[in-house]
C-alpha atoms as a PDB file:
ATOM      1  CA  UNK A   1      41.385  19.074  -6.513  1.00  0.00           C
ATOM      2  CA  UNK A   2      39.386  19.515  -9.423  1.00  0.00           C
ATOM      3  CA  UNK A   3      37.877  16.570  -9.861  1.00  0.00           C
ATOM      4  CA  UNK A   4      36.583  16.496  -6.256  1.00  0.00           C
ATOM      5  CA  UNK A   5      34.971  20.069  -6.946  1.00  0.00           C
ATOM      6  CA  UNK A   6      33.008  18.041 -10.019  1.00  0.00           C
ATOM      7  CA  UNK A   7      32.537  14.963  -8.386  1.00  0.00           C
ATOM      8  CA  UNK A   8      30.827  16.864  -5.538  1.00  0.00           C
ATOM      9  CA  UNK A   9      28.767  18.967  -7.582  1.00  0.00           C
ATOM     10  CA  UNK A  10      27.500  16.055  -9.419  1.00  0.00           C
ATOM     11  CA  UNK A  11      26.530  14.292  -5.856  1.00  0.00           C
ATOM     12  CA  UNK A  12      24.895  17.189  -5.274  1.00  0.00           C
ATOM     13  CA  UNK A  13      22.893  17.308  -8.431  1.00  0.00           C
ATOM     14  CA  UNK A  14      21.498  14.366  -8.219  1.00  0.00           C
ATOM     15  CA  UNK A  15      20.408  14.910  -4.302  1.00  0.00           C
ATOM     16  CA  UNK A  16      18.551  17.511  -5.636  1.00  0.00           C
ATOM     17  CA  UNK A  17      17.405  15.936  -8.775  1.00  0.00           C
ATOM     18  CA  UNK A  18      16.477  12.977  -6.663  1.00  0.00           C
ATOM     19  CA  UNK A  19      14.508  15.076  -4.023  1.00  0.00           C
ATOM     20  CA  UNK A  20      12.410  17.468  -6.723  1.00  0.00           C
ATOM     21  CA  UNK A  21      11.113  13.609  -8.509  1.00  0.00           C
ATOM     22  CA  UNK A  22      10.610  12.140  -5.874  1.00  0.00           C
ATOM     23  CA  UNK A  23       8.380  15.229  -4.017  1.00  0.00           C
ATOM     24  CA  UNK A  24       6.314  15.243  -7.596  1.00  0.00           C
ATOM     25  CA  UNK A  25       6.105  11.480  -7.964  1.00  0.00           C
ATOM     26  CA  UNK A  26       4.803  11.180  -3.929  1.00  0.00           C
ATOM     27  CA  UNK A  27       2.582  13.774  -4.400  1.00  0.00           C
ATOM     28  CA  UNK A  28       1.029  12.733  -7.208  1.00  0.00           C
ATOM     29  CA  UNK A  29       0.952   9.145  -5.692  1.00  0.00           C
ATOM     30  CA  UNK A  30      -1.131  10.624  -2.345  1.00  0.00           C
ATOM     31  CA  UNK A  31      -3.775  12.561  -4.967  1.00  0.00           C
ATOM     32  CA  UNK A  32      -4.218   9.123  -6.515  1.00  0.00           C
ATOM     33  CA  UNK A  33      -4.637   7.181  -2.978  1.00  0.00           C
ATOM     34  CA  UNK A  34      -6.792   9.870  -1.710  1.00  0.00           C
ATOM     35  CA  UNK A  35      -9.380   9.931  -4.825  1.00  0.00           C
ATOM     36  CA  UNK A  36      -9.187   6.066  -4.705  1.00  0.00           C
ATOM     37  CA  UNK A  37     -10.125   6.203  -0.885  1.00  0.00           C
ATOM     38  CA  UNK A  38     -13.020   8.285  -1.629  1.00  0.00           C
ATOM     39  CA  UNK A  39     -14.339   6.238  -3.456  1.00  0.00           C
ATOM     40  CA  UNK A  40     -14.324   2.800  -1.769  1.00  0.00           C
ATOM     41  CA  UNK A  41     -14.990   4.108   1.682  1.00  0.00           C
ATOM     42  CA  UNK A  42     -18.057   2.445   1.122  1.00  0.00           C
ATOM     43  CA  UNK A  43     -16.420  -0.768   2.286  1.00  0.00           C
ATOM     44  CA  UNK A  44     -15.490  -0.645   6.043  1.00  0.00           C
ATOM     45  CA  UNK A  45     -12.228  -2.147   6.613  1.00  0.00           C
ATOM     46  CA  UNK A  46     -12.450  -3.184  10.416  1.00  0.00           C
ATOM     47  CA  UNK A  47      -9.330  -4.972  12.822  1.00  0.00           C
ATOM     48  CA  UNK A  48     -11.455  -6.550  15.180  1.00  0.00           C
ATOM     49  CA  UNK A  49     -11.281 -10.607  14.862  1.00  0.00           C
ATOM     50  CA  UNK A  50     -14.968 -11.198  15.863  1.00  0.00           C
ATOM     51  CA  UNK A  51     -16.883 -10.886  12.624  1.00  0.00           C
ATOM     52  CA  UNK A  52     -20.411  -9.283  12.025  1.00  0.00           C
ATOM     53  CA  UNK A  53     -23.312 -11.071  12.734  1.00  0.00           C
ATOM     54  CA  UNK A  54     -26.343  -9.527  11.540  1.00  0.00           C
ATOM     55  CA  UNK A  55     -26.954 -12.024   8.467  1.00  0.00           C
ATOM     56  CA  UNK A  56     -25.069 -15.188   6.957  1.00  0.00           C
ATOM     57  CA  UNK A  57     -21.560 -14.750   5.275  1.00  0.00           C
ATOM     58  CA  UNK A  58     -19.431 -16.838   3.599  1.00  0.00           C
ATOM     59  CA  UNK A  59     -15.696 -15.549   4.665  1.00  0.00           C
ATOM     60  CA  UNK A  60     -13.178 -15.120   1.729  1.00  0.00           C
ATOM     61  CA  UNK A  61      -9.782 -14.008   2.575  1.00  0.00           C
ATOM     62  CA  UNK A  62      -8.487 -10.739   0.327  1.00  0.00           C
ATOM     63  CA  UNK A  63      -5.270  -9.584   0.023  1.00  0.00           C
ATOM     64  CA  UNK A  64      -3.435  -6.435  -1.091  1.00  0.00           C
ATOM     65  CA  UNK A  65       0.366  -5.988  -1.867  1.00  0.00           C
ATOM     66  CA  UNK A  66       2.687  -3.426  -2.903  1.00  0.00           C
ATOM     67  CA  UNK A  67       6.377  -2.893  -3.099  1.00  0.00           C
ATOM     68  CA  UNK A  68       7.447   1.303  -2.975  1.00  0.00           C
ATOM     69  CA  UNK A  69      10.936   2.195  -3.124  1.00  0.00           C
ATOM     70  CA  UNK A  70      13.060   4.714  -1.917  1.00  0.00           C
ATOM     71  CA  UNK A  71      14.597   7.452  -3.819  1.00  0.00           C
ATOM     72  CA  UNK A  72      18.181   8.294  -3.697  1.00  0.00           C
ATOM     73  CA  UNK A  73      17.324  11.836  -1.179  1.00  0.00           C
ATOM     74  CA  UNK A  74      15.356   9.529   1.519  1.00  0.00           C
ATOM     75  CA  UNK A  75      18.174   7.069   1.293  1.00  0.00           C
ATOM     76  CA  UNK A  76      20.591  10.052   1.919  1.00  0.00           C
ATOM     77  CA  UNK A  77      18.946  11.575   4.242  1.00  0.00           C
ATOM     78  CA  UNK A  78      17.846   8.306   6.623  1.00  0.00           C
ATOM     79  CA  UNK A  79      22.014   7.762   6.500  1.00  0.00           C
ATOM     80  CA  UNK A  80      22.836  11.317   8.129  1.00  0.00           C
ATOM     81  CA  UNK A  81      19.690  10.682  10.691  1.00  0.00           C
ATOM     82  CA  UNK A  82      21.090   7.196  11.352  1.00  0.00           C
ATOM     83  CA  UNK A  83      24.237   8.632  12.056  1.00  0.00           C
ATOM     84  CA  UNK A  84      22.565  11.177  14.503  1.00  0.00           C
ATOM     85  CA  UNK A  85      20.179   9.392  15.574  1.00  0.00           C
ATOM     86  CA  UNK A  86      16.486  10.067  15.581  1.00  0.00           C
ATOM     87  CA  UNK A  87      13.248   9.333  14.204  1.00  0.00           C
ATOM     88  CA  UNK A  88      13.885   8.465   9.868  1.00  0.00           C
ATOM     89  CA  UNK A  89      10.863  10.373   8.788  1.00  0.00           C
ATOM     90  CA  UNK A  90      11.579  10.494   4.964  1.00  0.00           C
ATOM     91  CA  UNK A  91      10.684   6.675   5.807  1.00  0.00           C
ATOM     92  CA  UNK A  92       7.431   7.518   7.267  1.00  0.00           C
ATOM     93  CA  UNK A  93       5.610   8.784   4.463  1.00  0.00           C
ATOM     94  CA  UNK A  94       6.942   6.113   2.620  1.00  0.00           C
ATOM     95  CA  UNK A  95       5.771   3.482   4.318  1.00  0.00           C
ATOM     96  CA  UNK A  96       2.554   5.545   5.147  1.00  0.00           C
ATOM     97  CA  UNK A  97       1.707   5.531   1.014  1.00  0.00           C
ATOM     98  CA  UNK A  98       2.391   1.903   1.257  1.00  0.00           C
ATOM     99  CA  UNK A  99       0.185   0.452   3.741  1.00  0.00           C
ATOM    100  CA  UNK A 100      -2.878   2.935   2.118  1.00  0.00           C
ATOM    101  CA  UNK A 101      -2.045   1.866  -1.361  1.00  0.00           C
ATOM    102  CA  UNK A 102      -2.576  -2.132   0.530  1.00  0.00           C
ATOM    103  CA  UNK A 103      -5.513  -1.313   1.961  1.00  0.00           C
ATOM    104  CA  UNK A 104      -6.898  -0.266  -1.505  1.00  0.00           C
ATOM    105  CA  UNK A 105      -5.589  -2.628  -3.016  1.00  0.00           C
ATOM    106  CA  UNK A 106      -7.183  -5.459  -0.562  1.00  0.00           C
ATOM    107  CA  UNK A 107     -10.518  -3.277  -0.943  1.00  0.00           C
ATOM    108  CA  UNK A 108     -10.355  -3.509  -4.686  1.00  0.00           C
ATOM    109  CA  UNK A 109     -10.373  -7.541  -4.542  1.00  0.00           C
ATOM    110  CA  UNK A 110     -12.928  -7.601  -1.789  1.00  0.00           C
ATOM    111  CA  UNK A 111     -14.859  -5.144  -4.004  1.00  0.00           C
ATOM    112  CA  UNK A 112     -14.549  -7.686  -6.580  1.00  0.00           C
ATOM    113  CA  UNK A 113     -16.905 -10.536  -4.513  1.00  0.00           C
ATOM    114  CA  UNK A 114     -19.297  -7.754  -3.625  1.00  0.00           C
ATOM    115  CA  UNK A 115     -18.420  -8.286   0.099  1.00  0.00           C
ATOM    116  CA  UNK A 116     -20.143  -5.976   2.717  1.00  0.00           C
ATOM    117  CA  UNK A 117     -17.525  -5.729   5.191  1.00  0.00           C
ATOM    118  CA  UNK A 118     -13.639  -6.592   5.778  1.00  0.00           C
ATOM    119  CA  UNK A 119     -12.915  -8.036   9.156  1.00  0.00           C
ATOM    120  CA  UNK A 120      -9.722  -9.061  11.109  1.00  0.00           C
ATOM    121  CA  UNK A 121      -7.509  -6.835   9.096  1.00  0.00           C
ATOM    122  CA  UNK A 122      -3.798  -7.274   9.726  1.00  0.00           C
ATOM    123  CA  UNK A 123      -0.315  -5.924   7.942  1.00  0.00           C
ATOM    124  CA  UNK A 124       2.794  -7.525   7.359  1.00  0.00           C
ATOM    125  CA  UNK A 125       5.515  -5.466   6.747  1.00  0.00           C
ATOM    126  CA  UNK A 126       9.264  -6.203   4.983  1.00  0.00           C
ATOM    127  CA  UNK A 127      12.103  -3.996   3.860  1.00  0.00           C
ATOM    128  CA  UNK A 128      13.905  -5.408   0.892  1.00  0.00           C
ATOM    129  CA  UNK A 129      17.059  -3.582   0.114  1.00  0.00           C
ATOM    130  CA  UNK A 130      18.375  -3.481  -3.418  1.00  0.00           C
ATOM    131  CA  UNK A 131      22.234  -2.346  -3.144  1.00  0.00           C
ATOM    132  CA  UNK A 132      22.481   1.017  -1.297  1.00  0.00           C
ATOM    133  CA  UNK A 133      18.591   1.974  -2.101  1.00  0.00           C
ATOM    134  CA  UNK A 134      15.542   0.494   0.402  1.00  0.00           C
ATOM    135  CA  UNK A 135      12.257  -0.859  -1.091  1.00  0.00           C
ATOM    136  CA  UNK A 136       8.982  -1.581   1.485  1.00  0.00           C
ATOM    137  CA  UNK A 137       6.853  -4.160   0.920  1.00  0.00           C
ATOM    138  CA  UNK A 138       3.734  -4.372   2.655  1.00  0.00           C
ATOM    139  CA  UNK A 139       0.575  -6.511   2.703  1.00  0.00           C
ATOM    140  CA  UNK A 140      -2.300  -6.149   4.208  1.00  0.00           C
ATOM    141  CA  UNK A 141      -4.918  -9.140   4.138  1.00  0.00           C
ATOM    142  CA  UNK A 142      -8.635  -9.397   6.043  1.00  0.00           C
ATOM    143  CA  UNK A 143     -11.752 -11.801   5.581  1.00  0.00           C
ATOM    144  CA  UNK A 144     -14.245 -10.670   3.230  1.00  0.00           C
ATOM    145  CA  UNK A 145     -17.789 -11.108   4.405  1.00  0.00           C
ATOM    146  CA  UNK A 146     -19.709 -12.055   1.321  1.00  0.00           C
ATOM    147  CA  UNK A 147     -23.454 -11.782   1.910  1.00  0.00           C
ATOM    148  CA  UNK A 148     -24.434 -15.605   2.030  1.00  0.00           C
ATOM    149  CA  UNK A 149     -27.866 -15.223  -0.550  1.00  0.00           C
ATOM    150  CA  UNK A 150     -25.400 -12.810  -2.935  1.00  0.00           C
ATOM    151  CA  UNK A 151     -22.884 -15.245  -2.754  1.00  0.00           C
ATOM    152  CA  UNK A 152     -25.069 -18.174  -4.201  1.00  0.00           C
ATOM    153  CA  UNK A 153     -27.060 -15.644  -6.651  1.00  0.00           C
ATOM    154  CA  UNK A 154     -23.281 -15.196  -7.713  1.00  0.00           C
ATOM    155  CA  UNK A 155     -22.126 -18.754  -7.880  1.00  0.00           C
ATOM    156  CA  UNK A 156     -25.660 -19.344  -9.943  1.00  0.00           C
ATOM    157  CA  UNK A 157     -25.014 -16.581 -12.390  1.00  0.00           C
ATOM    158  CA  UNK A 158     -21.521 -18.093 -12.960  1.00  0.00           C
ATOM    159  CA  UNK A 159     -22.789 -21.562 -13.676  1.00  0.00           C
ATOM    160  CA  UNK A 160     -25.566 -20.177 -15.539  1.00  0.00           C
ATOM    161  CA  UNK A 161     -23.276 -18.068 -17.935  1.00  0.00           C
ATOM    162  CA  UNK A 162     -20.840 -20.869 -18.371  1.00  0.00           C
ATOM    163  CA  UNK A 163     -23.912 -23.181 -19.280  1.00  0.00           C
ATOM    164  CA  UNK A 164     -25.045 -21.063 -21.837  1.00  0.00           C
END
């Protein structure tokens, strides 16, 4: 009898230990995203698959991937709401932090080629579990439209650069 006093004491421990960490690591992980957001919304990121034509662009495709995993309190707690039934929020925020931190990530790269705009954006979404613990994976991935003169002043710079 005693040992199942300790051995739920510890599971309860680590719920909470695994609930405080996790709160202060997704929080911190929003402030992050939301700076980062800030300061790229610059960049429109836009779904529709007919692409701007006000000017020339050569079309790049740029891609953005992350993998977030669960902690051991959303894992608990999406079991008891399976069991009930319902909608698994501690999931939500999870996967909301992923497909931002995607986005940002695709922005980054698109950033990268100087593009002006990010057209037919899409998301691909995969859970990967790792024992009794879920991981997300998304990826989001768009065309960059890459100013057509910037592109070749780019391309010439390169070549000039590599030639000297």
């Amino acid at each position: 009898m005693n040992s199942v006093l300790i051995q739920g004491v510890g599971v309860v421990i680590l719920l909470v230990l695994g609930y405080i960490f996790g709160r202060i690591a997704e929080k911190r992980h929003f402030k992050r995203i939301i700076k980062r957001e800030e300061a790229c919304q610059h960049l429109p990121v836009i779904a529709t698959r007919y692409p701007p034509t006000d000017q020339p662009y050569q079309q790049i495709m740029v891609t953005g991937n992350v993998v977030i995993a669960s902690d051991y309190f959303k894992g608990f707690l999406a079991g008891l709401i399976n069991i009930f039934g319902g909608r698994v929020t501690p999931f939500e925020s999870m996967l909301d932090r992923a497909r931002r931190e995607s986005i940002l990530r695709m922005k980054g790269e698109a950033m990268k080629l100087n593009a002006r705009y990010v057209f037919n954006v899409k998301f691909d979404t995969t859970r990967i579990a790792t024992g009794r613990l879920a991981a997300m994976e998304v990826l989001a991935y768009g065309t960059a439209m890459v100013p057509v003169n910037q592109a070749n002043s780019d391309a010439k710079a390169t070549t000039l650069n590599a030639a000297i």
